[in-house]
Protein backbone atom coordinates (compact mmCIF):
# COMPACT_ATOMS: atom_id res chain seq x y z
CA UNK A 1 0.00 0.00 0.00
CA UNK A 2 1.01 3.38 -0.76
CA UNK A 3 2.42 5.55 2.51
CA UNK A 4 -0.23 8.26 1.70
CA UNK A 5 -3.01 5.37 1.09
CA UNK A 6 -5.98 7.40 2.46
CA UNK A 7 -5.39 10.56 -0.06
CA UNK A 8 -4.13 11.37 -3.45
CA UNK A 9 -1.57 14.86 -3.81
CA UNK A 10 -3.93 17.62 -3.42
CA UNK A 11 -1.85 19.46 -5.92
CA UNK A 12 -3.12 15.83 -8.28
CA UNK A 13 -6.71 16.40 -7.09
CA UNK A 14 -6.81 20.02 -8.59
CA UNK A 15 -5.07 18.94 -11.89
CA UNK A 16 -7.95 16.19 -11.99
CA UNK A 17 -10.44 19.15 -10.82
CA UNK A 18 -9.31 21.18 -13.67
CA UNK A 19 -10.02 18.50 -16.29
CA UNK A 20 -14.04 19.26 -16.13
CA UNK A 21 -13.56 22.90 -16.65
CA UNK A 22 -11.19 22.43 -20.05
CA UNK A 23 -13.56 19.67 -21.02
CA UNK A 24 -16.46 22.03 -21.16
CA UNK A 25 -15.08 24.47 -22.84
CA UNK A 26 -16.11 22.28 -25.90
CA UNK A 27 -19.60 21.45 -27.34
CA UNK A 28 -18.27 18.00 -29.92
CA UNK A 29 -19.07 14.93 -27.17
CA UNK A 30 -15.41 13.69 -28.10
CA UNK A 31 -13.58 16.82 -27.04
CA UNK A 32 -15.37 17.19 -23.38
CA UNK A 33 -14.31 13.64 -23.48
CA UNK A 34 -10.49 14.86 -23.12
CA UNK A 35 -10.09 13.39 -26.81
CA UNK A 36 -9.09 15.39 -30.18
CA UNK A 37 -8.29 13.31 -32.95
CA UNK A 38 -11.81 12.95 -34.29
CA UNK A 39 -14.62 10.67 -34.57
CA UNK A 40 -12.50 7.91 -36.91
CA UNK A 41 -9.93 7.67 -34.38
CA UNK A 42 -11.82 7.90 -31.24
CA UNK A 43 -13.71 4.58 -32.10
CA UNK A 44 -10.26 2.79 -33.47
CA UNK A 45 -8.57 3.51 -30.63
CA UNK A 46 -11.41 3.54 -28.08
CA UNK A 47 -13.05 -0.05 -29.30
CA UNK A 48 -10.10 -1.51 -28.01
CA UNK A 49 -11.83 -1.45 -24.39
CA UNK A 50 -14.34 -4.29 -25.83
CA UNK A 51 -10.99 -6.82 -26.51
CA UNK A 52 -11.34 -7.49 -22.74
CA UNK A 53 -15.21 -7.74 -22.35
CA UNK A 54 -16.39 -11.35 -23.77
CA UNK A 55 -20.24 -11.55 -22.78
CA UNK A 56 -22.86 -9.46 -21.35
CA UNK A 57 -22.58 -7.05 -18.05
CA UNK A 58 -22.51 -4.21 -16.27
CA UNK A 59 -19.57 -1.99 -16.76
CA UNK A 60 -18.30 0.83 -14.89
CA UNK A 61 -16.57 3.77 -16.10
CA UNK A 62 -14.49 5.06 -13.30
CA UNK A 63 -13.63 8.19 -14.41
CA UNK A 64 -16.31 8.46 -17.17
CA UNK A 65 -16.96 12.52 -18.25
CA UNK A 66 -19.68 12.84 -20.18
CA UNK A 67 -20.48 9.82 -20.37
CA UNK A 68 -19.95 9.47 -24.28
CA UNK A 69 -17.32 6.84 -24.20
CA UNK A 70 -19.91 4.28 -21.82
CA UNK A 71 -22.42 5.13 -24.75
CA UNK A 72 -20.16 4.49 -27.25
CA UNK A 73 -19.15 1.18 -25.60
CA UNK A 74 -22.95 0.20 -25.03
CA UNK A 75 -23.32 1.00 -29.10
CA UNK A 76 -19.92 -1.11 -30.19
CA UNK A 77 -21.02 -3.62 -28.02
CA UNK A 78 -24.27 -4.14 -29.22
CA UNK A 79 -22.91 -4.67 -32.68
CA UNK A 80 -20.95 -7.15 -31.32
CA UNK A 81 -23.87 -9.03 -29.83
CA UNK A 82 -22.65 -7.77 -26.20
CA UNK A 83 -25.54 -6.35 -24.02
CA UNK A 84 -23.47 -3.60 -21.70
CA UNK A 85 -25.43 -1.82 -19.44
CA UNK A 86 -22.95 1.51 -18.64
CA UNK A 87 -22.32 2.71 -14.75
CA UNK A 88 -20.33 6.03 -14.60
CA UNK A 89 -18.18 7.46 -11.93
CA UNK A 90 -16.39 11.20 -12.32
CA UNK A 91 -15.38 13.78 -9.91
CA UNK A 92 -16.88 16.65 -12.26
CA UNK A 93 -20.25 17.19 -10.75
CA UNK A 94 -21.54 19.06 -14.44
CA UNK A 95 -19.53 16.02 -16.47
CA UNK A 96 -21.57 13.69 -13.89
CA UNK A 97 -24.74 15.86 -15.09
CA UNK A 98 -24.03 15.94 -18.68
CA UNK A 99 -23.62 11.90 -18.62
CA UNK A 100 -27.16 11.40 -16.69
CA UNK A 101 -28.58 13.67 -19.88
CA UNK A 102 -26.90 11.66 -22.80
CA UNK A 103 -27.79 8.34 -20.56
CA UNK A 104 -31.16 9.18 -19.27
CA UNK A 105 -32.45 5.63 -19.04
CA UNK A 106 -29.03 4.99 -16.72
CA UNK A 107 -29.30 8.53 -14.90
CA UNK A 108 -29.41 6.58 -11.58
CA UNK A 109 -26.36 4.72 -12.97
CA UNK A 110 -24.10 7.78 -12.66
CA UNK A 111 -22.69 8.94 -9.39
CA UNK A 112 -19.96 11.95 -8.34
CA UNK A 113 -17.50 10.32 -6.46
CA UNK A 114 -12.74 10.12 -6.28
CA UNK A 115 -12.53 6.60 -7.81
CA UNK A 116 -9.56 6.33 -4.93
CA UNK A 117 -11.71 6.53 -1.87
CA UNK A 118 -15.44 5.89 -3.44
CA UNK A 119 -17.25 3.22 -1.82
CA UNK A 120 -19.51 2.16 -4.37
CA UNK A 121 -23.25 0.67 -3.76
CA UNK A 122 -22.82 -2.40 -5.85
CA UNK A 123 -19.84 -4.10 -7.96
CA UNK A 124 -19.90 -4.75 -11.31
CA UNK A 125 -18.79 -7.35 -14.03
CA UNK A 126 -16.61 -4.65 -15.63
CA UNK A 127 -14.89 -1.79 -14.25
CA UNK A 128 -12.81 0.62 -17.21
CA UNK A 129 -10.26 3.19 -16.25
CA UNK A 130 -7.06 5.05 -16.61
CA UNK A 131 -3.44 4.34 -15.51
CA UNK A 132 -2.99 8.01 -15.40
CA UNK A 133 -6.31 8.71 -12.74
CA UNK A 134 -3.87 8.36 -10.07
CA UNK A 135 0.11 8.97 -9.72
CA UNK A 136 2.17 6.50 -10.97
CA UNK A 137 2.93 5.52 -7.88
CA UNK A 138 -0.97 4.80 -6.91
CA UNK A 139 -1.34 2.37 -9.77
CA UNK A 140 -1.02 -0.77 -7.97
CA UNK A 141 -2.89 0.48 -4.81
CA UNK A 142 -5.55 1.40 -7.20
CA UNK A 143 -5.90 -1.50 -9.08
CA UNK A 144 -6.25 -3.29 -5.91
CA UNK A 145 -9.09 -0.90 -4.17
CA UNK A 146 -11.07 -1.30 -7.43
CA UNK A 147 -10.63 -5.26 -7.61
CA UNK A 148 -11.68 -5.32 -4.20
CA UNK A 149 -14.70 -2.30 -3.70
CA UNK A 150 -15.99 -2.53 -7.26
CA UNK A 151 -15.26 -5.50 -9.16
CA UNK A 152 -17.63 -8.28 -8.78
CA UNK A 153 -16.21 -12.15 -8.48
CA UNK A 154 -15.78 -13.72 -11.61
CA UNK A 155 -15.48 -9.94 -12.98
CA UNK A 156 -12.73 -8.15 -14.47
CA UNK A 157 -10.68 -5.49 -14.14
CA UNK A 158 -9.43 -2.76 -17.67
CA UNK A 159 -7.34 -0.68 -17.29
CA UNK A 160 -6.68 1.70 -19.96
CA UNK A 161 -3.42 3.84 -21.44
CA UNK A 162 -3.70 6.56 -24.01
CA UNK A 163 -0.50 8.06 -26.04
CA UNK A 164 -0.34 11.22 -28.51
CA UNK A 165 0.20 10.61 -32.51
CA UNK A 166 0.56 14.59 -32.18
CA UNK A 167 3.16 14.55 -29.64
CA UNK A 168 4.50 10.83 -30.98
CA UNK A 169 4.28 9.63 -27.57
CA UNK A 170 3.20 5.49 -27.07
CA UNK A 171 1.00 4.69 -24.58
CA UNK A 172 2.18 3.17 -21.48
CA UNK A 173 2.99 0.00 -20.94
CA UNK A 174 0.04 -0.96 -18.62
CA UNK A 175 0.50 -4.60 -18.59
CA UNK A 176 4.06 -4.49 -17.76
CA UNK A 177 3.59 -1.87 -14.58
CA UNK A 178 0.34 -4.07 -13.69
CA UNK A 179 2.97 -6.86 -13.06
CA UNK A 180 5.16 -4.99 -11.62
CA UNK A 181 2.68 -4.01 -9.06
CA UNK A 182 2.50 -7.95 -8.30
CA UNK A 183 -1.16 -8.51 -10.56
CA UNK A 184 -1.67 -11.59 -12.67
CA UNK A 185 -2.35 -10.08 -16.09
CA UNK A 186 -5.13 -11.84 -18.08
CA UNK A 187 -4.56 -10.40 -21.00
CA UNK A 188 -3.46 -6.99 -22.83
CA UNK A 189 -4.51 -5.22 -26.25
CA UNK A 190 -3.16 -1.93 -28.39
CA UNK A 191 -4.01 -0.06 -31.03
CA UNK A 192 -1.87 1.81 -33.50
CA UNK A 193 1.55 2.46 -34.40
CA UNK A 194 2.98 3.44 -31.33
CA UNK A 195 1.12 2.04 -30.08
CA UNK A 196 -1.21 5.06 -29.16
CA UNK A 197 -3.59 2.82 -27.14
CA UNK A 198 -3.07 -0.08 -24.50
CA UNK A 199 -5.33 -2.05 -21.92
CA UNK A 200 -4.53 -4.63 -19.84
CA UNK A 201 -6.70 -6.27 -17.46
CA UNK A 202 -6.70 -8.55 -14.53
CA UNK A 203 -9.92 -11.03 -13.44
CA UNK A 204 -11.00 -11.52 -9.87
C-alpha cells in the first residue's frame, strides 16, 4: 500500500479538478471527453476497451466525463452481440450531469464520487479506467481498491493507457507496470503504431 493510502496529492486532485472545466469548454461529445483526434480515431482507438469484455454485463466507467465513451461502448457492443449496461463514476459534478442527460435511461447509474476513496453501492462485471487517474505511484494500490470495492467475483478489471500521434508519444505499458505491481495479467490489447492505445486487465 502506498504511505499516503488514504489521499491522493492535493496538488493531483486540482489537476484532476481542472479536467471538467477544459472539457467544457467544448460542445463536440469527443472533445469534453479529453479526446481530439476525431470521430475515426476515437472509435479505433477507443473499441479496443471491448478486446477485454467477452459476454454481457454491467460496466463501470471510473472516471467516465460525459459519459460518451460508456455510450459508445454500449453501441460497439451491441454490434458485437454484447448487451453492456454503462455505470459512470467522475469527480466533475456538471460532467456527472451531462452523462445522466446523454444516458437518461441509466441517470441513476451515474454517481460523483474520487474513484480512490469511493465506496460504491454495488460491484460490477466490468470496471474501465485510466493508468494516469492516479500517480504512478498509486497504480497498484488502485488497481487493488477497485478489484476489491468494485469488481464483482468472476469480474474483471481494464485498465486503460492513451499516447499522442501529435506529440508521438506510445501509450504506457500498462500490462508491464500491472505486473510490476505484483497482478496476474489476463490479457493486454493496443491499437496503433505506437502504439497510441493499451489495456490490460486482470480477473478476480
Amino acid at each position: 500500500m502506498h504511505p499516503d493510502a488514504d489521499a491522493l496529492p492535493e496538488e493531483f486532485l486540482d489537476y484532476i479538478r481542472s479536467l471538467e472545466r477544459h472539457y467544457l469548454e467544448h460542445d463536440d461529445p469527443i472533445m469534453q471527453s479529453g479526446y481530439y483526434g476525431g470521430p475515426e480515431r476515437w472509435r479505433q482507438e477507443r473499441a479496443t476497451i471491448l478486446k477485454a469484455v467477452e459476454r454481457d454485463g454491467e460496466i463501470l466507467d471510473a472516471g467516465c466525463a460525459n459519459g460518451y465513451l460508456l455510450e459508445c461502448l454500449v453501441q460497439w457492443g451491441r454490434e458485437k452481440g454484447i448487451a453492456l449496461t454503462p455505470y459512470g463514476l467522475d469527480l466533475g459534478p456538471r460532467l456527472v450531469e451531462l452523462a445522466r442527460k446523454r444516458l437518461p435511461a441509466y441517470a441513476d447509474h451515474f454517481w460523483v464520487g474520487n474513484a480512490w476513496i469511493w465506496q460504491p453501492p454495488r460491484k460490477f462485471r466490468y470496471v474501465y479506467t485510466l493508468h494516469d487517474s492516479v500517480p504512478d505511484s498509486f497504480l497498484g494500490e488502485y488497481a487493488r481498491r477497485l478489484l476489491d470495492r468494485c469488481v464483482a467475483d468472476g469480474g474483471r478489471l481494464i485498465i486503460g493507457a492513451y499516447g499522442s500521434q501529435s506529440r508521438n508519444e506510445p501509450a504506457r505499458d500498462v500490462a508491464s507496470a500491472l505486473r510490476e505491481s505484483g497482478f496476474a495479467v489476463a490479457g493486454s490489447a493496443s491499437c496503433g503504431e505506437f502504439p497510441v492505445t493499451r489495456i490490460a486487465w486482470v480477473d478476480k
